[in-house]
PDB file of N, CA and C in Angstrom:
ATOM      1  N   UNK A   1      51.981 -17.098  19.188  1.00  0.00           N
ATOM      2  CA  UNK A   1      51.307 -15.891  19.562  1.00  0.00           C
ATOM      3  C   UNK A   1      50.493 -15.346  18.397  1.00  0.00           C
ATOM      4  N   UNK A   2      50.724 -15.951  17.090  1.00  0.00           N
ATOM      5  CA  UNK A   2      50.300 -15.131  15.864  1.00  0.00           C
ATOM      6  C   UNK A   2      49.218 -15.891  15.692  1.00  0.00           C
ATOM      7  N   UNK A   3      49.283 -16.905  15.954  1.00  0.00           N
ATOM      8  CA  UNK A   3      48.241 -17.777  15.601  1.00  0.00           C
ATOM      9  C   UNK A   3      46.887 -17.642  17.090  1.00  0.00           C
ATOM     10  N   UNK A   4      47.389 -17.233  18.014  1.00  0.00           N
ATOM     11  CA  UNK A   4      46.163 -16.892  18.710  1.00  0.00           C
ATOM     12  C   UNK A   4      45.560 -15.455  18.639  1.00  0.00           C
ATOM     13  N   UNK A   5      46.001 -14.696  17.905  1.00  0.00           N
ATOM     14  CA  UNK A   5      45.760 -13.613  17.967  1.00  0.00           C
ATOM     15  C   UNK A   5      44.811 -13.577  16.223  1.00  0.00           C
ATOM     16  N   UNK A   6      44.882 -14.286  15.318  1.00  0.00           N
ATOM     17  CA  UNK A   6      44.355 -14.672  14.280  1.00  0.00           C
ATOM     18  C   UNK A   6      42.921 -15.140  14.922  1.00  0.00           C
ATOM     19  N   UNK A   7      43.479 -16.261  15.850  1.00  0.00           N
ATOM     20  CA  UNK A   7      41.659 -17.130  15.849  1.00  0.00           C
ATOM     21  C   UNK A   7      41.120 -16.092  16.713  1.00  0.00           C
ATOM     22  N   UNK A   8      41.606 -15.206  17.662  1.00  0.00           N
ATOM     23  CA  UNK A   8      40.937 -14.255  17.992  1.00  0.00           C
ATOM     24  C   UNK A   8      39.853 -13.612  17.192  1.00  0.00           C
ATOM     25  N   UNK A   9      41.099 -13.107  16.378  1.00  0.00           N
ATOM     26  CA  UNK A   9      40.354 -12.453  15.004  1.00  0.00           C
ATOM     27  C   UNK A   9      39.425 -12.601  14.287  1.00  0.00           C
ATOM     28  N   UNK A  10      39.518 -13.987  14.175  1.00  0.00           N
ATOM     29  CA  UNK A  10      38.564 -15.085  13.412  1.00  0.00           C
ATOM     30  C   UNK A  10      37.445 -15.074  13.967  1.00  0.00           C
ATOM     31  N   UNK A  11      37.491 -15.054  15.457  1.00  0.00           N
ATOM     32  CA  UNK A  11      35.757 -15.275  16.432  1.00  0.00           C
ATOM     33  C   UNK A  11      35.582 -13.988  16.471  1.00  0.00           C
ATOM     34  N   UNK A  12      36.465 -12.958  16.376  1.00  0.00           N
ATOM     35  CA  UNK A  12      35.371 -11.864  16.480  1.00  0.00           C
ATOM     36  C   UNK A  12      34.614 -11.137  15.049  1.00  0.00           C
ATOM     37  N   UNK A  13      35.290 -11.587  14.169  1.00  0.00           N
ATOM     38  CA  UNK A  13      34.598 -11.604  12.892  1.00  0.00           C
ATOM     39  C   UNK A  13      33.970 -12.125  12.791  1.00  0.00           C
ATOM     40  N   UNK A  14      33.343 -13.704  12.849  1.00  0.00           N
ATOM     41  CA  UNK A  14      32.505 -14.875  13.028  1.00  0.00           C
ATOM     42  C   UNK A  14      31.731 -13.669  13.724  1.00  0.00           C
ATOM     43  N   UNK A  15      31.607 -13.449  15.235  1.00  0.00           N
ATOM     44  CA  UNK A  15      30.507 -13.000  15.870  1.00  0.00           C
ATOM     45  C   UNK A  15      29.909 -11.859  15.356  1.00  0.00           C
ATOM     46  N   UNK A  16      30.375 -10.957  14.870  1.00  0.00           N
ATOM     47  CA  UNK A  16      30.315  -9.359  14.130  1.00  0.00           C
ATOM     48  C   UNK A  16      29.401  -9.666  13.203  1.00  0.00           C
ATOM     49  N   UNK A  17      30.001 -10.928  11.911  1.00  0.00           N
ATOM     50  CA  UNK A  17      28.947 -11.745  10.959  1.00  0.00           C
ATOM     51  C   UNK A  17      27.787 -12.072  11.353  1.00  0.00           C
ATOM     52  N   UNK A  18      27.555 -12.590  12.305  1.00  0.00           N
ATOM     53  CA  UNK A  18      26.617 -13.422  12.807  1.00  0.00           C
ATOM     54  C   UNK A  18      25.641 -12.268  13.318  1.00  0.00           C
ATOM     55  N   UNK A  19      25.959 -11.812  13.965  1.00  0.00           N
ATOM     56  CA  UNK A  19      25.470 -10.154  14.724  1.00  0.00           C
ATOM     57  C   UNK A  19      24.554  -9.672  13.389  1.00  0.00           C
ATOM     58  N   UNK A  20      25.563  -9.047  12.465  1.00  0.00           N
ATOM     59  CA  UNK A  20      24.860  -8.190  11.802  1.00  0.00           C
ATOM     60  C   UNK A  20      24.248  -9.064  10.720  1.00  0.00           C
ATOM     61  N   UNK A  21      23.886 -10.276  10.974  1.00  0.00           N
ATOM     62  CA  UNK A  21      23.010 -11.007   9.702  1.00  0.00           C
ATOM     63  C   UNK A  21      21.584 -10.990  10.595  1.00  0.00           C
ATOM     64  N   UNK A  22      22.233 -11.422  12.243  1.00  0.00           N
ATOM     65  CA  UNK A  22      20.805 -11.493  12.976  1.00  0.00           C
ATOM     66  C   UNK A  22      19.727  -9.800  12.841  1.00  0.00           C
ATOM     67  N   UNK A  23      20.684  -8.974  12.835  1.00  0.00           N
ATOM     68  CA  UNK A  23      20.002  -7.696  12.836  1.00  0.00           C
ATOM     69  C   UNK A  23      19.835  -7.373  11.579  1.00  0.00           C
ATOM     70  N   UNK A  24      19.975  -7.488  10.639  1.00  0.00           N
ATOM     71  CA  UNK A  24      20.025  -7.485   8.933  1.00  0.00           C
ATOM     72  C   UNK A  24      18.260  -8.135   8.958  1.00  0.00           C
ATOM     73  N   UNK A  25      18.083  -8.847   9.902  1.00  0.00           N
ATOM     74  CA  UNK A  25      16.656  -9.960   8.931  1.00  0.00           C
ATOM     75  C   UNK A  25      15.535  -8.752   9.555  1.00  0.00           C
ATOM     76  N   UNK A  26      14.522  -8.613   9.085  1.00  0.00           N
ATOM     77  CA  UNK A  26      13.921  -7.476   9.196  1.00  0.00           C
ATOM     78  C   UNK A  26      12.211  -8.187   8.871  1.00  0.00           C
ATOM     79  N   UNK A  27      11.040  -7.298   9.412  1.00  0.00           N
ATOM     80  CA  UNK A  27       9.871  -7.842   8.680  1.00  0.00           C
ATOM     81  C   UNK A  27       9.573  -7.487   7.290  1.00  0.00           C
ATOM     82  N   UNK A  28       9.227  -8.268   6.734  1.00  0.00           N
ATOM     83  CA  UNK A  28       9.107  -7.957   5.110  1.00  0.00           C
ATOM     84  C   UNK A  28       7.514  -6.921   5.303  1.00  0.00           C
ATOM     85  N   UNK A  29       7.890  -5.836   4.657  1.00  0.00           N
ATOM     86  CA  UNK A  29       6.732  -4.304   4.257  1.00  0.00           C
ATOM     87  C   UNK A  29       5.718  -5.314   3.616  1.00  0.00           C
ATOM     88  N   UNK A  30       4.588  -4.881   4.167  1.00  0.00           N
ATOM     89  CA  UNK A  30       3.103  -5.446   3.828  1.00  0.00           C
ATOM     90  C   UNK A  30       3.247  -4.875   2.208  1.00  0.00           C
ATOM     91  N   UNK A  31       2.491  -5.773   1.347  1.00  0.00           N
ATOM     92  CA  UNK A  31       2.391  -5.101  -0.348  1.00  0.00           C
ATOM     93  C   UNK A  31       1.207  -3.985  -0.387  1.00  0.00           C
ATOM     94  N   UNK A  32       0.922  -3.874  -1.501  1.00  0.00           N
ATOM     95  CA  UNK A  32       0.161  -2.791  -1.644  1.00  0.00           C
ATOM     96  C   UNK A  32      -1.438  -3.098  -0.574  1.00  0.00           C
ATOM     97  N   UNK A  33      -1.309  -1.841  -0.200  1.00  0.00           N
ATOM     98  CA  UNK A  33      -3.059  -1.687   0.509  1.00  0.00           C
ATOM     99  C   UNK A  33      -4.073  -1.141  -0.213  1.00  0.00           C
ATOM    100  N   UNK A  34      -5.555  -1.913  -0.123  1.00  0.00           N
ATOM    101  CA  UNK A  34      -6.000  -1.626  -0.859  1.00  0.00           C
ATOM    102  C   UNK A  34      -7.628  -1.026   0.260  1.00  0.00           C
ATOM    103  N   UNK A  35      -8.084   0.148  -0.180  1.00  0.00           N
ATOM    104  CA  UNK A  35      -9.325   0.442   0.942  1.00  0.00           C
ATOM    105  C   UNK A  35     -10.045  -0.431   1.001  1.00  0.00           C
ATOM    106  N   UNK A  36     -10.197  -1.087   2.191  1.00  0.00           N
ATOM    107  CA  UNK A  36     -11.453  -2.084   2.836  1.00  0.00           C
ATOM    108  C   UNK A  36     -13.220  -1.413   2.468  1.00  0.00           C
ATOM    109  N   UNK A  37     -13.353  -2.456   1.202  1.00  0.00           N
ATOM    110  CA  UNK A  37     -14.818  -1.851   0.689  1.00  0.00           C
ATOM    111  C   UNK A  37     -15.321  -3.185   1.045  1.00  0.00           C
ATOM    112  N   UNK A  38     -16.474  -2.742   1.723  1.00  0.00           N
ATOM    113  CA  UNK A  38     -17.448  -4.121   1.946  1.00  0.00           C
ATOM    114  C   UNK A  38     -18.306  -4.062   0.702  1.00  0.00           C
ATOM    115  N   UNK A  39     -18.827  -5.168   0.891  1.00  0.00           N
ATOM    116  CA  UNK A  39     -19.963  -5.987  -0.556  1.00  0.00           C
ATOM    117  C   UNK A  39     -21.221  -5.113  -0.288  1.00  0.00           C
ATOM    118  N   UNK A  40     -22.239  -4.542  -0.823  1.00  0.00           N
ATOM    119  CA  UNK A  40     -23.638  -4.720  -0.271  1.00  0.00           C
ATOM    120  C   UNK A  40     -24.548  -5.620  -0.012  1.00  0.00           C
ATOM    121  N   UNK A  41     -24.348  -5.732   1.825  1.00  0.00           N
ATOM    122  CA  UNK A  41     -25.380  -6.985   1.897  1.00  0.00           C
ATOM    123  C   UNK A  41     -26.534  -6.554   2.129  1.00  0.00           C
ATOM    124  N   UNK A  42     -27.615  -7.573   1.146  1.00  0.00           N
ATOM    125  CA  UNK A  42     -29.380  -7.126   1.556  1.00  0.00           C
ATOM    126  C   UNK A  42     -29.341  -7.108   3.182  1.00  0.00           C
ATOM    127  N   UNK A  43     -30.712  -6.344   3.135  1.00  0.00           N
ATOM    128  CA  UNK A  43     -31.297  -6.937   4.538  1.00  0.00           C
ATOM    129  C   UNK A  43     -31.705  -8.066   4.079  1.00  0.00           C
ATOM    130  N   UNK A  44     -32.730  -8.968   5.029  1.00  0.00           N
ATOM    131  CA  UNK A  44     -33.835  -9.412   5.141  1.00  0.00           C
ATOM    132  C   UNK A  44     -34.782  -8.883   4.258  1.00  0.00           C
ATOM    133  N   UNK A  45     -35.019  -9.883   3.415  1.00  0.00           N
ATOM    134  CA  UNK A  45     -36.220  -9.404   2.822  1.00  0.00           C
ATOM    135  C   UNK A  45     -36.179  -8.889   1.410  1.00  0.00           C
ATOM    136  N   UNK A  46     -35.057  -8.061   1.314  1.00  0.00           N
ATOM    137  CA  UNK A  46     -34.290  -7.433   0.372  1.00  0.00           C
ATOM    138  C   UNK A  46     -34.404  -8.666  -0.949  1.00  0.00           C
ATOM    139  N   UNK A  47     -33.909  -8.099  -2.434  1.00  0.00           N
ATOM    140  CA  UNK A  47     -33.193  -8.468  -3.361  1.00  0.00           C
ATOM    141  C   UNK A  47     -31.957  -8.218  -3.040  1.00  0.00           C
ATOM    142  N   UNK A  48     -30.804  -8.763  -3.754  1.00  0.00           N
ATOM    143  CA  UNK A  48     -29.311  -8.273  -4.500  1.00  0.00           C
ATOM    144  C   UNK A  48     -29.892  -7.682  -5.967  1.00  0.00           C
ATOM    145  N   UNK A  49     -29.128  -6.642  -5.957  1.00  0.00           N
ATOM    146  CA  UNK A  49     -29.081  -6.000  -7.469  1.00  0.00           C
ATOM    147  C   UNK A  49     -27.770  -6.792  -8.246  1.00  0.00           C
ATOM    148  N   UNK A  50     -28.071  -7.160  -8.927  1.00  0.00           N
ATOM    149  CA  UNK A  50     -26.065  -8.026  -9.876  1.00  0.00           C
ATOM    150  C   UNK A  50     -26.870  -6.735 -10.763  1.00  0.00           C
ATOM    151  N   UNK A  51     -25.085  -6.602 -10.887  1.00  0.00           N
ATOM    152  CA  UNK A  51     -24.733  -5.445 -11.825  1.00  0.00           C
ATOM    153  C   UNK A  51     -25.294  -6.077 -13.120  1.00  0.00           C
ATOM    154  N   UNK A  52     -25.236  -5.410 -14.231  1.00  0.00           N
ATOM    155  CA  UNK A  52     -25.837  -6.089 -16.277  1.00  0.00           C
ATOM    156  C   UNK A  52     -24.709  -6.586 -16.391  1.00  0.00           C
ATOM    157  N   UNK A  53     -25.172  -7.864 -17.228  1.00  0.00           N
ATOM    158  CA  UNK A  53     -24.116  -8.154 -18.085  1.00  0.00           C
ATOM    159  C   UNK A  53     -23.710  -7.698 -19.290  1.00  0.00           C
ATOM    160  N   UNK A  54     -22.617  -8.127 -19.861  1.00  0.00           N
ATOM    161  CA  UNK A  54     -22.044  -7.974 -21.063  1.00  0.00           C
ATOM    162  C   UNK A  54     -23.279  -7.671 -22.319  1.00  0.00           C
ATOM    163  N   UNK A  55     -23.975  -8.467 -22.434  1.00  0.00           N
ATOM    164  CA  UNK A  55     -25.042  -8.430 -23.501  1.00  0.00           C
ATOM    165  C   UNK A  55     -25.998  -7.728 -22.966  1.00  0.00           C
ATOM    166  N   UNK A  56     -26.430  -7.196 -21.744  1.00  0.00           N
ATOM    167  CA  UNK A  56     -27.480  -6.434 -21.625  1.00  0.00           C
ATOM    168  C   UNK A  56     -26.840  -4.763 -21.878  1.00  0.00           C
ATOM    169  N   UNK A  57     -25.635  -4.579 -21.778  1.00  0.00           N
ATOM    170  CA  UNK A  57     -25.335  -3.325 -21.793  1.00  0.00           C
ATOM    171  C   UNK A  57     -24.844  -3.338 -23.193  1.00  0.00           C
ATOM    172  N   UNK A  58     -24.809  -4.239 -24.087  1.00  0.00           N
ATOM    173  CA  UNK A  58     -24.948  -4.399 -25.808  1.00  0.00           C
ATOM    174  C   UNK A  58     -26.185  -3.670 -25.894  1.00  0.00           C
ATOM    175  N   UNK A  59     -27.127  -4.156 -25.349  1.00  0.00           N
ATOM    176  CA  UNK A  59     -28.919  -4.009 -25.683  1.00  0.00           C
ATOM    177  C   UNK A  59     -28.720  -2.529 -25.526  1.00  0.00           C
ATOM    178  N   UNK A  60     -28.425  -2.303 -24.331  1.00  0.00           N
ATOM    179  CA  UNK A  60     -28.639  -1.045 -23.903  1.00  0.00           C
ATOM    180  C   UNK A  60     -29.828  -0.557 -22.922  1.00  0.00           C
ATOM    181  N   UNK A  61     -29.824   0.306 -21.849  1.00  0.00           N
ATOM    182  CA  UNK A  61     -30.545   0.425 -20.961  1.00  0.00           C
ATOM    183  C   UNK A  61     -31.923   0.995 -21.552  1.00  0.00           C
ATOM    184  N   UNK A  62     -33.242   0.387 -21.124  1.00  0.00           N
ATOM    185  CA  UNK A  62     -34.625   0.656 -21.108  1.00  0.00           C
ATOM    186  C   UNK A  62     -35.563   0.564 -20.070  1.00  0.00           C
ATOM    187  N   UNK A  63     -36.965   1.220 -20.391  1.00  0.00           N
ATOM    188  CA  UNK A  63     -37.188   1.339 -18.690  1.00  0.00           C
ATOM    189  C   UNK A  63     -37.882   0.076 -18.481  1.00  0.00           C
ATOM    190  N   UNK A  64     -37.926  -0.658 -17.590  1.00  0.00           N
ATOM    191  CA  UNK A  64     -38.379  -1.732 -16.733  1.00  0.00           C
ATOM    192  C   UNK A  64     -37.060  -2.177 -16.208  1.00  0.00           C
ATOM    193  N   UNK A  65     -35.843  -1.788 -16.533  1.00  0.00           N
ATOM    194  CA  UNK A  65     -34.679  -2.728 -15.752  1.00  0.00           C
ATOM    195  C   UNK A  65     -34.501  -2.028 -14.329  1.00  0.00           C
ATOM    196  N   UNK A  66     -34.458  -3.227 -13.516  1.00  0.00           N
ATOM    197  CA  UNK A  66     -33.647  -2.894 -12.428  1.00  0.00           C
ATOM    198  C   UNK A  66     -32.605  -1.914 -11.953  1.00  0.00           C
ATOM    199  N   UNK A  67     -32.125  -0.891 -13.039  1.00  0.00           N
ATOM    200  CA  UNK A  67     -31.082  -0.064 -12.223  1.00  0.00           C
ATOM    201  C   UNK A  67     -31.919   1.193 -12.816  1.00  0.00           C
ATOM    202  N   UNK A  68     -31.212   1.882 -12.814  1.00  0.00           N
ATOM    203  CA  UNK A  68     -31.594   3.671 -13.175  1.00  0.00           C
ATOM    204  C   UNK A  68     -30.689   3.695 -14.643  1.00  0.00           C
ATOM    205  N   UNK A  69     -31.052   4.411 -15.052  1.00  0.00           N
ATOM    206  CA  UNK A  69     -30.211   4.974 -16.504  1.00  0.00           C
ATOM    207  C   UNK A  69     -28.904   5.473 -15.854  1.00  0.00           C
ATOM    208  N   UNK A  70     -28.614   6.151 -15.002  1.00  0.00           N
ATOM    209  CA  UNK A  70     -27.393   6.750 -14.566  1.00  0.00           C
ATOM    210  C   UNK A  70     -26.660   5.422 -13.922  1.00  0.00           C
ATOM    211  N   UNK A  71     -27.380   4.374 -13.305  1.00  0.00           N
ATOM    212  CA  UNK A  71     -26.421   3.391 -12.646  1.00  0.00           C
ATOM    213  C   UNK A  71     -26.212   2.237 -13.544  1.00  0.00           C
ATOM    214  N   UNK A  72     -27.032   2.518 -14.733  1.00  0.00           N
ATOM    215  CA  UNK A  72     -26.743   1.180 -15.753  1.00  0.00           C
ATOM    216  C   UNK A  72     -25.602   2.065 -16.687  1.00  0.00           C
ATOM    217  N   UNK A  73     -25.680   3.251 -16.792  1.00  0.00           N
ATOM    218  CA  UNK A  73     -24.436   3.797 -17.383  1.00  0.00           C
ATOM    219  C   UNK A  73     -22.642   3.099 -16.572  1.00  0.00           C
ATOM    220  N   UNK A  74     -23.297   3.811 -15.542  1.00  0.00           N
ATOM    221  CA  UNK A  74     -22.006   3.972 -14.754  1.00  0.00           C
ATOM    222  C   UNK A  74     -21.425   1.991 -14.435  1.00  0.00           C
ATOM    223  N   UNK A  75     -22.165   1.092 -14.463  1.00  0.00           N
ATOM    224  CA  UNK A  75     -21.757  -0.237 -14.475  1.00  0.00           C
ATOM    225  C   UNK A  75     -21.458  -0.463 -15.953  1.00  0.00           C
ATOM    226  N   UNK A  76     -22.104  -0.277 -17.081  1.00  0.00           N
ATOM    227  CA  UNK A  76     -21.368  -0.340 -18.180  1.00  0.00           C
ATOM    228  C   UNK A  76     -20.320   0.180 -18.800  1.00  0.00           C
ATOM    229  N   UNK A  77     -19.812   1.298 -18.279  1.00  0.00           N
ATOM    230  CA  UNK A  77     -18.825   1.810 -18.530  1.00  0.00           C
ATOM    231  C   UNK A  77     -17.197   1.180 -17.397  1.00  0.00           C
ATOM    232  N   UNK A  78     -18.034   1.020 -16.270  1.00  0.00           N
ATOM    233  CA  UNK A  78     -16.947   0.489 -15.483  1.00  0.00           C
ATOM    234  C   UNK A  78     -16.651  -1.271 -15.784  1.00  0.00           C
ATOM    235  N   UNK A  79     -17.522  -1.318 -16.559  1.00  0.00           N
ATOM    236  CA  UNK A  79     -16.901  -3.215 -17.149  1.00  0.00           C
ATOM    237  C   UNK A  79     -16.657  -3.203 -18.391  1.00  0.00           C
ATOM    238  N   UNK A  80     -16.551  -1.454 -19.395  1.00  0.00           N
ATOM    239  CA  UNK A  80     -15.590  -1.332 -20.613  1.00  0.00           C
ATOM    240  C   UNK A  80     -14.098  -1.389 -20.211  1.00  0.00           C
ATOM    241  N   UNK A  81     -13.796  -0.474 -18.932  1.00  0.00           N
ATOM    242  CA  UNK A  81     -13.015   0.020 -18.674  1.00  0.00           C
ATOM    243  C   UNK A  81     -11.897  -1.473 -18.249  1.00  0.00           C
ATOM    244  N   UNK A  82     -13.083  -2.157 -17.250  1.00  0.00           N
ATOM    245  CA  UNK A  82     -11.616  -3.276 -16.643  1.00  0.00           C
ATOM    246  C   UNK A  82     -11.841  -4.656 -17.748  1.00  0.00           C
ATOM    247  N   UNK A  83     -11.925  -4.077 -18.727  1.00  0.00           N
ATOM    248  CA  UNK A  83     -11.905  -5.599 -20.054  1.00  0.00           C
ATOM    249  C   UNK A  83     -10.356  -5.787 -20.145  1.00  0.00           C
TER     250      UNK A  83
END
């Protein structure tokens, strides 16, 4: 009698285990989100502007370049920043 009342025991622990491992597994939390920024695409017709490089923002901004003084600032400072 002791011994059926054990394996009793035994399967309903087994199942209880089993139970709470199946409900234990969970979806793993997405990692960090980051805001969905699109690229600037030309139109038709258009140029791409590429940001200056390294040595042009050595030189330093003058007028005939492609950006503005305020946007050749603001790209040179934002490629001090992520060195």
């Amino acid at each position: 009698m002791l011994t059926t009342a054990l394996r009793q025991a035994a399967a309903v622990a087994l199942v209880l285990g089993l139970s709470g491992t199946c409900l234990a597994q969970t979806t793993p939390s997405p990692g960090p989100t980051v805001p969905q920024k699109s690229l600037p695409v030309p139109k038709p017709g258009e140029s791409m502007i590429i940001n200056p490089t390294r040595e042009e923002c050595k030189a330093g901004w003058r007028p005939g370049l492609r950006w503005t003084k305020q946007e050749f600032d603001k790209h040179c400072a934002q490629m001090e920043i992520s060195k």
